[in-house]
C-alpha atoms as a PDB file:
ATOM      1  CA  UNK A   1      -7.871 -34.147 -21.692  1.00  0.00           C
ATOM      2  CA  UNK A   2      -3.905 -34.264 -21.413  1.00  0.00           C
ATOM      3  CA  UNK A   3      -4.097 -35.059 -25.424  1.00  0.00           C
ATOM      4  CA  UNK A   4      -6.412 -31.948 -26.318  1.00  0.00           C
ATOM      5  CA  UNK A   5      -4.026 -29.413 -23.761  1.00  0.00           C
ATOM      6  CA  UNK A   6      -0.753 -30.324 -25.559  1.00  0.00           C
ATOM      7  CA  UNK A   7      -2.793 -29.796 -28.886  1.00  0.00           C
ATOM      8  CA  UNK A   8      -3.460 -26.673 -28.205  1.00  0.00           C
ATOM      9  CA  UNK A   9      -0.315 -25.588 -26.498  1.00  0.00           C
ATOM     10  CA  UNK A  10       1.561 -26.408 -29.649  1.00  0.00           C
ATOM     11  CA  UNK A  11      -1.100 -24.367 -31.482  1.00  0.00           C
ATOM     12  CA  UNK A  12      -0.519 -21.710 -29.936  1.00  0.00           C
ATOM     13  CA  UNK A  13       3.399 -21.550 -29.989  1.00  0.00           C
ATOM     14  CA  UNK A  14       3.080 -22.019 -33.723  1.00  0.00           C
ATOM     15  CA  UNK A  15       0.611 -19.235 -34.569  1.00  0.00           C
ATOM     16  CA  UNK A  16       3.031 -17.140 -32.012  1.00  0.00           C
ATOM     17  CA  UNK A  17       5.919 -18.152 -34.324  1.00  0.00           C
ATOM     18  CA  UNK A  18       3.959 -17.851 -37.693  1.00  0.00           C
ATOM     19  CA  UNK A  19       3.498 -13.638 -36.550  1.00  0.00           C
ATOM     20  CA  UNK A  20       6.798 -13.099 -34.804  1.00  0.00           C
ATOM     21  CA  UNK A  21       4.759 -12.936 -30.883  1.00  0.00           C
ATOM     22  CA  UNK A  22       7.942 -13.655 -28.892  1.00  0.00           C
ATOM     23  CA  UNK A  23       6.031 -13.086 -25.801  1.00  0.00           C
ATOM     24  CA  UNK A  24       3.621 -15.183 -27.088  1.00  0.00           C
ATOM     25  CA  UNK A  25       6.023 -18.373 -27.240  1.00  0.00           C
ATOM     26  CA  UNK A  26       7.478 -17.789 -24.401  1.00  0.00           C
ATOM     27  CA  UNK A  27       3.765 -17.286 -22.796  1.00  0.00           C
ATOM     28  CA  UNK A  28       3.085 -21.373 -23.271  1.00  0.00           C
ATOM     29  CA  UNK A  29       6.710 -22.637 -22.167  1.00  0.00           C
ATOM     30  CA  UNK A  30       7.250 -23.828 -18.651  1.00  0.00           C
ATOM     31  CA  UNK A  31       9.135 -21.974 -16.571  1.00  0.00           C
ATOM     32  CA  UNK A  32      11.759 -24.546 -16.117  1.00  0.00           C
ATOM     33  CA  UNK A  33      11.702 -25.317 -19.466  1.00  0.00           C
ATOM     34  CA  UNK A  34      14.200 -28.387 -19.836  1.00  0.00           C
ATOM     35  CA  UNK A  35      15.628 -27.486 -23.733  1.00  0.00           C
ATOM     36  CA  UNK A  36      14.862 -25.543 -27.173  1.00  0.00           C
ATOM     37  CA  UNK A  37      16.878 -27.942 -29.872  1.00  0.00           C
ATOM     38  CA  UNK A  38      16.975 -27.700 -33.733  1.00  0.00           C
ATOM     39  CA  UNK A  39      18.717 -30.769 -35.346  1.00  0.00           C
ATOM     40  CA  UNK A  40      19.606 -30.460 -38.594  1.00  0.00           C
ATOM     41  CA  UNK A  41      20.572 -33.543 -40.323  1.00  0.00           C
ATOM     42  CA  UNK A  42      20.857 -35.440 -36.825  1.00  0.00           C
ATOM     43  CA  UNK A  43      23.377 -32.610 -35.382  1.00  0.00           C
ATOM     44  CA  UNK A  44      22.446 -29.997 -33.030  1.00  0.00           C
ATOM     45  CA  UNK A  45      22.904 -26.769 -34.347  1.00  0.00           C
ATOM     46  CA  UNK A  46      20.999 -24.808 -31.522  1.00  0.00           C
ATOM     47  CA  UNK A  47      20.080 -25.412 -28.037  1.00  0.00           C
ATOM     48  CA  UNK A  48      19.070 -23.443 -25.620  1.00  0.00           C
ATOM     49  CA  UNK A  49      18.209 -24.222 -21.591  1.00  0.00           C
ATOM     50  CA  UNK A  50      15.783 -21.806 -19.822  1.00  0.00           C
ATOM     51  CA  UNK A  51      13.348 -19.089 -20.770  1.00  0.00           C
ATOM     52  CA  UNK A  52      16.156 -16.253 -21.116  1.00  0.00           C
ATOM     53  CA  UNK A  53      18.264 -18.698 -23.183  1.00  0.00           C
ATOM     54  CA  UNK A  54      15.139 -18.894 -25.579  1.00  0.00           C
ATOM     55  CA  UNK A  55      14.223 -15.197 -25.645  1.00  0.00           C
ATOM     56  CA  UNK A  56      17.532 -14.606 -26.861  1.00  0.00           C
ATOM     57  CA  UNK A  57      17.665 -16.991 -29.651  1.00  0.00           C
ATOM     58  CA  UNK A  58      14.122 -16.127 -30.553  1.00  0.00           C
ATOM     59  CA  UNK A  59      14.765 -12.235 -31.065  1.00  0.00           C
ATOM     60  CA  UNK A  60      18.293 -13.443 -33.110  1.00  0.00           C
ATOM     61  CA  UNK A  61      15.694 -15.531 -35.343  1.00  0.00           C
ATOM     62  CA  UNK A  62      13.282 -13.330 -36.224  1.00  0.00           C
ATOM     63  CA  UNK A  63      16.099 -10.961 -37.476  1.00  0.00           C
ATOM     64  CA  UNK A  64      16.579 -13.335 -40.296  1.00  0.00           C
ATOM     65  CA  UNK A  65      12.854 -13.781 -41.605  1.00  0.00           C
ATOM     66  CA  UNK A  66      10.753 -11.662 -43.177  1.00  0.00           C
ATOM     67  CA  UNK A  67       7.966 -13.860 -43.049  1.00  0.00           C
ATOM     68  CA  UNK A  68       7.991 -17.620 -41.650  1.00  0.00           C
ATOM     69  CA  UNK A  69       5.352 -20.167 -41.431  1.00  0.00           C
ATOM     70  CA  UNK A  70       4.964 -23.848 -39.983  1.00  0.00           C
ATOM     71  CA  UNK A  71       1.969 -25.775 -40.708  1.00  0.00           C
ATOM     72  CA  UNK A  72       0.932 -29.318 -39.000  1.00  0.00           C
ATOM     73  CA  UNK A  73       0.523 -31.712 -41.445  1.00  0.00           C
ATOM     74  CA  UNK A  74       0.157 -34.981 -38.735  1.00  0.00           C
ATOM     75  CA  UNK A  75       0.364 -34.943 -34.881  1.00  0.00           C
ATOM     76  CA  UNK A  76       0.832 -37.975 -33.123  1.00  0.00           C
ATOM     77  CA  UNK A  77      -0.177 -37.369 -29.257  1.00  0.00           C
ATOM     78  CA  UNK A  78       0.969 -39.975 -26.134  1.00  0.00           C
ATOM     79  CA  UNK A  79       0.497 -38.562 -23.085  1.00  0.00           C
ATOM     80  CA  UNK A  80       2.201 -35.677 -22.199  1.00  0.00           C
ATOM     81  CA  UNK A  81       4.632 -36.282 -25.862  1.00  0.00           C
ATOM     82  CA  UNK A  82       3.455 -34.988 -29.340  1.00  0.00           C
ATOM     83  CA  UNK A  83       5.454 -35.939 -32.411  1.00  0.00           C
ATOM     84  CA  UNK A  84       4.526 -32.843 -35.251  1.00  0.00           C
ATOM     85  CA  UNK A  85       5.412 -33.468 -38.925  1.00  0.00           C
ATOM     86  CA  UNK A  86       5.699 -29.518 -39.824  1.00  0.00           C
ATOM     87  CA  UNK A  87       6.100 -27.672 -43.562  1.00  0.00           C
ATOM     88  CA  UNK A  88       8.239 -24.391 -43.016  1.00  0.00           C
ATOM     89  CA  UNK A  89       8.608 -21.639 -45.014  1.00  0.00           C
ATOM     90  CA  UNK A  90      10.457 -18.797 -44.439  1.00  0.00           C
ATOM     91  CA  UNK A  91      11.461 -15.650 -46.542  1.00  0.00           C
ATOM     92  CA  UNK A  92      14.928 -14.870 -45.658  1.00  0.00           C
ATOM     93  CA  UNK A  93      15.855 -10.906 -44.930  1.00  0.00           C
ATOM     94  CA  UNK A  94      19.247 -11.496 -44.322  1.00  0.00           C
ATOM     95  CA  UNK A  95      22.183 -13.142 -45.920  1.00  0.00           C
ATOM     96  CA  UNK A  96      23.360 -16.710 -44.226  1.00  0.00           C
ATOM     97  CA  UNK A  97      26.168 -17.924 -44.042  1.00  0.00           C
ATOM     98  CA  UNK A  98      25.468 -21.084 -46.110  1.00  0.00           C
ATOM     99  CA  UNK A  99      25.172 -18.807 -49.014  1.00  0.00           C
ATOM    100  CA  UNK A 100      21.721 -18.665 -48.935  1.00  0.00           C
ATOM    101  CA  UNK A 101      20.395 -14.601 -49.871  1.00  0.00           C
ATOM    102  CA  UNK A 102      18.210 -12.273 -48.365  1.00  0.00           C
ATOM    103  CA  UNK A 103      14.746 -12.770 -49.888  1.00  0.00           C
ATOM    104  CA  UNK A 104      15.097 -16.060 -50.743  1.00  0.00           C
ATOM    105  CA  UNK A 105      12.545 -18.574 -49.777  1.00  0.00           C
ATOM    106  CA  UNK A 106      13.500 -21.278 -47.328  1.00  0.00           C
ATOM    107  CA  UNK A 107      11.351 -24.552 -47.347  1.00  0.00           C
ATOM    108  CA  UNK A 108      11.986 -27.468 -45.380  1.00  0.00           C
ATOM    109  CA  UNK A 109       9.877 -30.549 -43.821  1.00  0.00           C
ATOM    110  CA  UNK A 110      10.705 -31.979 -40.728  1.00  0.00           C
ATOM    111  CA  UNK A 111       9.594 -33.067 -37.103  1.00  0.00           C
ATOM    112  CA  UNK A 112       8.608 -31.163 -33.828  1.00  0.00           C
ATOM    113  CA  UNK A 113       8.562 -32.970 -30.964  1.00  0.00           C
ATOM    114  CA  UNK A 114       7.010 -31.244 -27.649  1.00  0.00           C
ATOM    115  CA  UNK A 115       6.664 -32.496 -24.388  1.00  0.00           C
ATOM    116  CA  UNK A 116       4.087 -31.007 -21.555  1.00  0.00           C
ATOM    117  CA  UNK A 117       4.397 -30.457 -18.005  1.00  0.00           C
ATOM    118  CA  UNK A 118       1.787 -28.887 -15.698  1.00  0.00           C
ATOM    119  CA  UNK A 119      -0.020 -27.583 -18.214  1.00  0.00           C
ATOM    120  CA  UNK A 120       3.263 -25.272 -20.608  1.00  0.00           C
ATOM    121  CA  UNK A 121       5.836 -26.809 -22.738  1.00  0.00           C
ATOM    122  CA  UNK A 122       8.877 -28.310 -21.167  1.00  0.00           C
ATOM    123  CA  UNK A 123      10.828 -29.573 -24.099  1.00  0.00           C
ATOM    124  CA  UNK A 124      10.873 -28.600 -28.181  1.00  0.00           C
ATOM    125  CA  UNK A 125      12.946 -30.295 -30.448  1.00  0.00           C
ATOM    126  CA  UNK A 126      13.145 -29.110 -34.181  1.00  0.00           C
ATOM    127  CA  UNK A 127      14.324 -31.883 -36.450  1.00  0.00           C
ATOM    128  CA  UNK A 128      15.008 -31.626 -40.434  1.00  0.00           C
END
């Protein structure tokens, strides 16, 4: 049962993702959520600790997308742990700094990995 909760969790922050719901993320994360991290390249380039930390970094985000998608394409659940492999796309509508230019398309793979506490998401690391 544990297995099928997380599953669906995790579906539902990624379809909140895929259309921009803010509220919606946020509506599946524990309140004491421990950490937001995106590793890029095994460095951390973003963390955040707490709800308010992630609000924030979730508005900045979706000022730099157009239009972003993540799709599961494997999930490995153990226990209260899932391990995603994700395909992202995003359209950029801004400029980055890594020279990359608005309307561009963005496509990485990578890994998600959640973890679940009393029944919301207590942990989400972003690796690529």
């Amino acid at each position: 049962m544990e297995n099928s909760n997380l599953k669906d969790l995790i579906e539902k922050y990624l379809s909140a993702y895929n259309t921009f719901n803010i509220d919606g993320m946020i509506g599946v994360l524990n309140e004491n959520i421990i950490h937001f991290r995106n590793i890029s390249k095994g460095e951390v380039n973003s963390e955040t600790k707490g709800i308010q930390e992630f609000r924030t970094l979730a508005e900045q985000s979706i000022q730099v997308f157009s239009k972003r998608r993540q799709v599961i394409k494997n999930i490995i659940l153990t226990g209260d742990k899932a391990e995603v492999d994700i395909d992202y796309e995003g359209i950029l509508s801004s400029d980055l700094p890594n020279g990359m230019k608005a309307g561009e398309t963005l496509k990485l793979q990578g890994k998600s990995i959640f973890q679940m506490k009393d029944k919301k998401l207590i942990l989400i690391e972003d690796h690529s």
